[in-house]
C-alpha atoms as a PDB file:
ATOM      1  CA  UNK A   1     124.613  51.394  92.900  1.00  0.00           C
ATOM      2  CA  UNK A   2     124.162  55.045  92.711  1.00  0.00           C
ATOM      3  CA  UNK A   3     121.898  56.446  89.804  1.00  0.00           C
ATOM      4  CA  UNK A   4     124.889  58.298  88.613  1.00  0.00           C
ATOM      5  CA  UNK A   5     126.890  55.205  88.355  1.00  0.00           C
ATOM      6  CA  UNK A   6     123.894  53.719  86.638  1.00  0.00           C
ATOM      7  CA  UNK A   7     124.138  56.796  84.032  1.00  0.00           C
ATOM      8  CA  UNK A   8     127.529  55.978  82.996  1.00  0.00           C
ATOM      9  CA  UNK A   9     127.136  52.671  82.295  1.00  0.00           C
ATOM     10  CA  UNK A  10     124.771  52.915  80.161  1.00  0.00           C
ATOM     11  CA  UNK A  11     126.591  55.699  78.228  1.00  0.00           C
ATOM     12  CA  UNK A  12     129.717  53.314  78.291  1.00  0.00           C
ATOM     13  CA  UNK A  13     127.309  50.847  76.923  1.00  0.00           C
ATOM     14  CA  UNK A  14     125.482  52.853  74.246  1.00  0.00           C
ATOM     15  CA  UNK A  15     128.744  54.871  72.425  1.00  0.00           C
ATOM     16  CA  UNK A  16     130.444  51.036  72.959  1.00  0.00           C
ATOM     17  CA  UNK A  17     127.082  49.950  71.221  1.00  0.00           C
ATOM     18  CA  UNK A  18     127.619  52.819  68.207  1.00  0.00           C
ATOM     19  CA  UNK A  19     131.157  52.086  68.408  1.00  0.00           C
ATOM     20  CA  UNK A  20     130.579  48.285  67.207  1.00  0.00           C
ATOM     21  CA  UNK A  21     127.762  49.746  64.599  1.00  0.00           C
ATOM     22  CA  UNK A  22     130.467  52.183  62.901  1.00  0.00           C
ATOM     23  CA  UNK A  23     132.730  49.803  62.589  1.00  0.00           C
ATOM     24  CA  UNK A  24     130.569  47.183  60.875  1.00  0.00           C
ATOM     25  CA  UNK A  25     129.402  50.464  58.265  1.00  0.00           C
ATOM     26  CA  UNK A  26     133.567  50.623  57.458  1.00  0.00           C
ATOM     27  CA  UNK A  27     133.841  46.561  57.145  1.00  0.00           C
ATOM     28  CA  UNK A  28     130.681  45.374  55.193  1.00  0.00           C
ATOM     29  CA  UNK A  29     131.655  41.482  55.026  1.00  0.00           C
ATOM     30  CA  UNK A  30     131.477  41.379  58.550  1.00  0.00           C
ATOM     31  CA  UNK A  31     128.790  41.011  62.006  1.00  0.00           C
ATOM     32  CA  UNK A  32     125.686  41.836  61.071  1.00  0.00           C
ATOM     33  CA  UNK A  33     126.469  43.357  57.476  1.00  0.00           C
ATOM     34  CA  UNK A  34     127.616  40.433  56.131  1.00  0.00           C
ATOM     35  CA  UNK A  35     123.712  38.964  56.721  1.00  0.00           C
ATOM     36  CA  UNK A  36     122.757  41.715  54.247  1.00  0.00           C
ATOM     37  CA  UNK A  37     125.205  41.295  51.414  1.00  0.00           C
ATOM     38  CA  UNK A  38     124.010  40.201  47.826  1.00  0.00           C
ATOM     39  CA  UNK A  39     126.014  37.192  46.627  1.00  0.00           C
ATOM     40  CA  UNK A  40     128.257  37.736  43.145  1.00  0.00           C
ATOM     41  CA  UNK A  41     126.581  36.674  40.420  1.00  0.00           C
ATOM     42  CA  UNK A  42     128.081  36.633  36.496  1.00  0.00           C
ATOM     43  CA  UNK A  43     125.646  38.367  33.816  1.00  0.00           C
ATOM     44  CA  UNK A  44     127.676  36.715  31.245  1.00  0.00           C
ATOM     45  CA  UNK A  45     131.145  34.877  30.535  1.00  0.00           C
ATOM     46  CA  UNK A  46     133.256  38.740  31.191  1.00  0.00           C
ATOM     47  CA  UNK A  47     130.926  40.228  33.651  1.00  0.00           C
ATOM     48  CA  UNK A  48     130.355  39.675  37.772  1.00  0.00           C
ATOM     49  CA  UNK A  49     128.894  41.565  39.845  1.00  0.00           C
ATOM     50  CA  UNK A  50     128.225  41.551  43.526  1.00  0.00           C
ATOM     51  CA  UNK A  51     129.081  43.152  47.046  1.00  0.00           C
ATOM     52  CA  UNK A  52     132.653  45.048  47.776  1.00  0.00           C
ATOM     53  CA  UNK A  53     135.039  42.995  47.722  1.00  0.00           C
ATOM     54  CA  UNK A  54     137.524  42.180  50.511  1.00  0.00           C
ATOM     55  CA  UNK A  55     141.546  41.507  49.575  1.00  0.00           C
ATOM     56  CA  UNK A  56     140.791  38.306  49.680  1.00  0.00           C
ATOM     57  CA  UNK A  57     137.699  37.957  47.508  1.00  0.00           C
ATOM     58  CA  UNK A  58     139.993  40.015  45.294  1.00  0.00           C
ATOM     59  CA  UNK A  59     142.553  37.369  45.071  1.00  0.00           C
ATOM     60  CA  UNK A  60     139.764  34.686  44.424  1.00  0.00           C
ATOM     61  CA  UNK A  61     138.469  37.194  41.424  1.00  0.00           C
ATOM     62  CA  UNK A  62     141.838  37.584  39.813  1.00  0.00           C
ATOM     63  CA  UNK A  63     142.054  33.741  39.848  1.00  0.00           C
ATOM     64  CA  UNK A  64     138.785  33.420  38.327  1.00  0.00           C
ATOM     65  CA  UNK A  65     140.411  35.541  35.422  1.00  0.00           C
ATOM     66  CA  UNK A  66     138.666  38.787  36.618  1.00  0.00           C
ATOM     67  CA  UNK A  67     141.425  42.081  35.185  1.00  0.00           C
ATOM     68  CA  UNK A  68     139.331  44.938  36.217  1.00  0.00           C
ATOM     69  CA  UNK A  69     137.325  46.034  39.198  1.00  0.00           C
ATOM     70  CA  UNK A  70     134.529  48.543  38.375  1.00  0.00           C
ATOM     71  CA  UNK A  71     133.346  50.322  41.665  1.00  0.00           C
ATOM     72  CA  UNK A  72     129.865  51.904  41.693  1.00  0.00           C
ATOM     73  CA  UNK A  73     130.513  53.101  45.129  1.00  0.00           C
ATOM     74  CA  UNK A  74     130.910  57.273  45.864  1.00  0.00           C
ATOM     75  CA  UNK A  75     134.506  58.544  47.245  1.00  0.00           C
ATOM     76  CA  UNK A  76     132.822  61.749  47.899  1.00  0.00           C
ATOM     77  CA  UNK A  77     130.397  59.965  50.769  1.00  0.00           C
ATOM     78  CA  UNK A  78     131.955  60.455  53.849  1.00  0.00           C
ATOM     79  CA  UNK A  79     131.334  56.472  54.494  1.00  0.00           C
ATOM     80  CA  UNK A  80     131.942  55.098  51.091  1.00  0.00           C
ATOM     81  CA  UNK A  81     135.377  57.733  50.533  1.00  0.00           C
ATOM     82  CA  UNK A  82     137.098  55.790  53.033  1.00  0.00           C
ATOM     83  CA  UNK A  83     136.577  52.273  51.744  1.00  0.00           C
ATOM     84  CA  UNK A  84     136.936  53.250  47.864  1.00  0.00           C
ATOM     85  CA  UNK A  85     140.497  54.859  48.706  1.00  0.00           C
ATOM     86  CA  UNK A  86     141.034  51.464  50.632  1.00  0.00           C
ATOM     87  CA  UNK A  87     140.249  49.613  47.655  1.00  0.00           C
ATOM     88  CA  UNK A  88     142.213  51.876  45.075  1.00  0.00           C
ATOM     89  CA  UNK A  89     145.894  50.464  47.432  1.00  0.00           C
ATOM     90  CA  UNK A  90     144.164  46.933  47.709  1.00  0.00           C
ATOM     91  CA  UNK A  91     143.546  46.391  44.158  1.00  0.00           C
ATOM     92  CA  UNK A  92     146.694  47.407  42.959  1.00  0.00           C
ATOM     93  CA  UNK A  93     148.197  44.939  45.562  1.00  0.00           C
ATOM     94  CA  UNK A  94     146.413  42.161  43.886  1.00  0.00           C
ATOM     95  CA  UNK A  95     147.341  43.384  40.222  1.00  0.00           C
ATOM     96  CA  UNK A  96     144.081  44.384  39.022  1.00  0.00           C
ATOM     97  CA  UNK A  97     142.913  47.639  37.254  1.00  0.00           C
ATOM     98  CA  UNK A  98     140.409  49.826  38.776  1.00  0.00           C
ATOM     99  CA  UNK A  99     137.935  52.076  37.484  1.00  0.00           C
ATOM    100  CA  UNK A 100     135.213  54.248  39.709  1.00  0.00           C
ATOM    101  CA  UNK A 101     131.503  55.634  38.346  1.00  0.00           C
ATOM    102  CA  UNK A 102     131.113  57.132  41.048  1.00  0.00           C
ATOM    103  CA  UNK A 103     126.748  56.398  42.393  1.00  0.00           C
ATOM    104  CA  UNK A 104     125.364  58.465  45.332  1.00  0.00           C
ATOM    105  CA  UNK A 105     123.172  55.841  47.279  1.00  0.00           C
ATOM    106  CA  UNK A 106     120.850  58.599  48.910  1.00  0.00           C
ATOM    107  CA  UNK A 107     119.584  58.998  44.617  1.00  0.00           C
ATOM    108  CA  UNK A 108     119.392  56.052  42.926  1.00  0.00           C
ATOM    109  CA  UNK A 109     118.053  57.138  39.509  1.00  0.00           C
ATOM    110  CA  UNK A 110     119.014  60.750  40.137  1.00  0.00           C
ATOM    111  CA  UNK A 111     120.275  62.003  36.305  1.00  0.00           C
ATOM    112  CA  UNK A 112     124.219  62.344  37.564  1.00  0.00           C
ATOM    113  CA  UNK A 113     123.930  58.507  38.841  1.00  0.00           C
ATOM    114  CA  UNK A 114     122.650  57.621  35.611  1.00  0.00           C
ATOM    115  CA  UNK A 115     125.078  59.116  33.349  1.00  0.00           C
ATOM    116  CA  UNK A 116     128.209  57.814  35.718  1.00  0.00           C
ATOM    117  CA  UNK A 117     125.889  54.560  35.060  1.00  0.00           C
ATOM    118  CA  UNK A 118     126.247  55.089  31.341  1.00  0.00           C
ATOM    119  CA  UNK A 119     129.535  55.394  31.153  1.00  0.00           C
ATOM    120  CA  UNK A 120     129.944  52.274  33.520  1.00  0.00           C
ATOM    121  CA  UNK A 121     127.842  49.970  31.113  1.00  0.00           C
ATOM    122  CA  UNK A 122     129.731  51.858  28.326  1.00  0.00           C
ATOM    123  CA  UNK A 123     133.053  50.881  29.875  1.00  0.00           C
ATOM    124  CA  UNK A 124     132.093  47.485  30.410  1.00  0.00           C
ATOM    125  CA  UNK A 125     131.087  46.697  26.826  1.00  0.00           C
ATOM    126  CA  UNK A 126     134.194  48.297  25.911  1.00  0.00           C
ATOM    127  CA  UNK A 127     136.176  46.095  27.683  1.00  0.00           C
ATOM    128  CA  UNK A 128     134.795  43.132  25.498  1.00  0.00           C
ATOM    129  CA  UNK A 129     136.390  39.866  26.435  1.00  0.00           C
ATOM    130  CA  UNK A 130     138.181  41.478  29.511  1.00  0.00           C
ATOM    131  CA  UNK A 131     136.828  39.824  32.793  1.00  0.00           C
ATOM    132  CA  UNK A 132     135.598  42.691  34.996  1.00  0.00           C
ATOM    133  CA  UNK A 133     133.865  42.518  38.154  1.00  0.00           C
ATOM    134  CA  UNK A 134     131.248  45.312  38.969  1.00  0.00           C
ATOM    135  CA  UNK A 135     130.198  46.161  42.645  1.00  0.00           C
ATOM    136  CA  UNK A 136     128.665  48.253  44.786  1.00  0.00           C
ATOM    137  CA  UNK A 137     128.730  48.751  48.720  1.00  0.00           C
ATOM    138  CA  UNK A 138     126.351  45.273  49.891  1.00  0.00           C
ATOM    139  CA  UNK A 139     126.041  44.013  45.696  1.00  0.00           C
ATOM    140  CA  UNK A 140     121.888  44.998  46.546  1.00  0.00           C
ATOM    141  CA  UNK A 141     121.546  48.447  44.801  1.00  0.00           C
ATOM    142  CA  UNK A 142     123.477  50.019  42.475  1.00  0.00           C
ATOM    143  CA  UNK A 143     124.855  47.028  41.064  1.00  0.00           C
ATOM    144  CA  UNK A 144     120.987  45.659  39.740  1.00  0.00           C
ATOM    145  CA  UNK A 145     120.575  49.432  38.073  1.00  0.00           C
ATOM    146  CA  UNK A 146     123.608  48.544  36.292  1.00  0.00           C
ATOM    147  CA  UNK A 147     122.638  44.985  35.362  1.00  0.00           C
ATOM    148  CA  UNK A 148     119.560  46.431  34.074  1.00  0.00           C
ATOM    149  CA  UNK A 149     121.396  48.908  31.970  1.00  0.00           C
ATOM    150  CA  UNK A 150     123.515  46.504  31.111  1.00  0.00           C
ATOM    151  CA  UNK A 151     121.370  43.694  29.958  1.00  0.00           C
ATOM    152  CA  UNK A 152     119.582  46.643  27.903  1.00  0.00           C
ATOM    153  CA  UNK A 153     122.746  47.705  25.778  1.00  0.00           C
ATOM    154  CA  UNK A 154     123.734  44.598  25.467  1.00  0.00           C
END
């Protein structure tokens, strides 16, 4: 085989390769992101939280009595935009509410992140006896900042 045959197959192989990758960034609950993903947890008899939730983890929370979905995830990030629109039409499918507090992942505790956090814990205890369920992009990150604030105000 000639070295320039060689060449192409392993550029066929590689952008296949990141291909497979980018995919798996866009669809979190599967291949090799699904090993990462936090499990949902409740942090009291109205409050879950936990990974992004696919349509049908959706339908599973709405039968659990869950009424609003509380997204920590950022529409302005050119990865997260796409799946937070996605969820916006797939929640309103299922019948649930949705609200957005919009964290950028890069900053963690960056002062924005922690007011949109503010308002998310505020929203939350607002909601009272409303069943919500609170998520991030893998359930890892964002979503312990806000059980921290959360436990805190409560």
């Amino acid at each position: 085989m000639s070295t320039e045959k060689k060449i192409w197959l392993l550029v066929l192989f590689f952008a296949g390769l990141f291909s497979y990758a980018v995919y798996n960034v866009y669809r979190p609950d599967t291949g090799p992101m699904s090993f990462v993903r936090g499990a949902a947890r409740e942090l009291g008899p109205n409050v879950i939280i936990g990974p992004y939730p696919t349509q049908d983890e959706l339908v599973r929370l709405k039968k659990r009595g869950v009424v609003e979905i509380v997204s920590l995830m950022d529409g302005d990030s050119a990865v997260e935009s796409l799946l937070v629109n996605e969820e916006k039409k797939t929640v309103a499918i299922v019948g649930l509410r949705f609200a957005n507090f919009p964290m950028d992942f890069s900053r963690l505790e960056s002062d924005k992140n922690m007011r949109h956090l503010a308002d998310a814990v505020r929203n939350v205890l607002a909601l009272d006896k409303t069943k919500v369920y609170v998520h991030c992009y893998l359930g890892r990150h964002r979503v312990v900042l806000f059980e921290r604030e959360f436990l805190k105000a409560r």
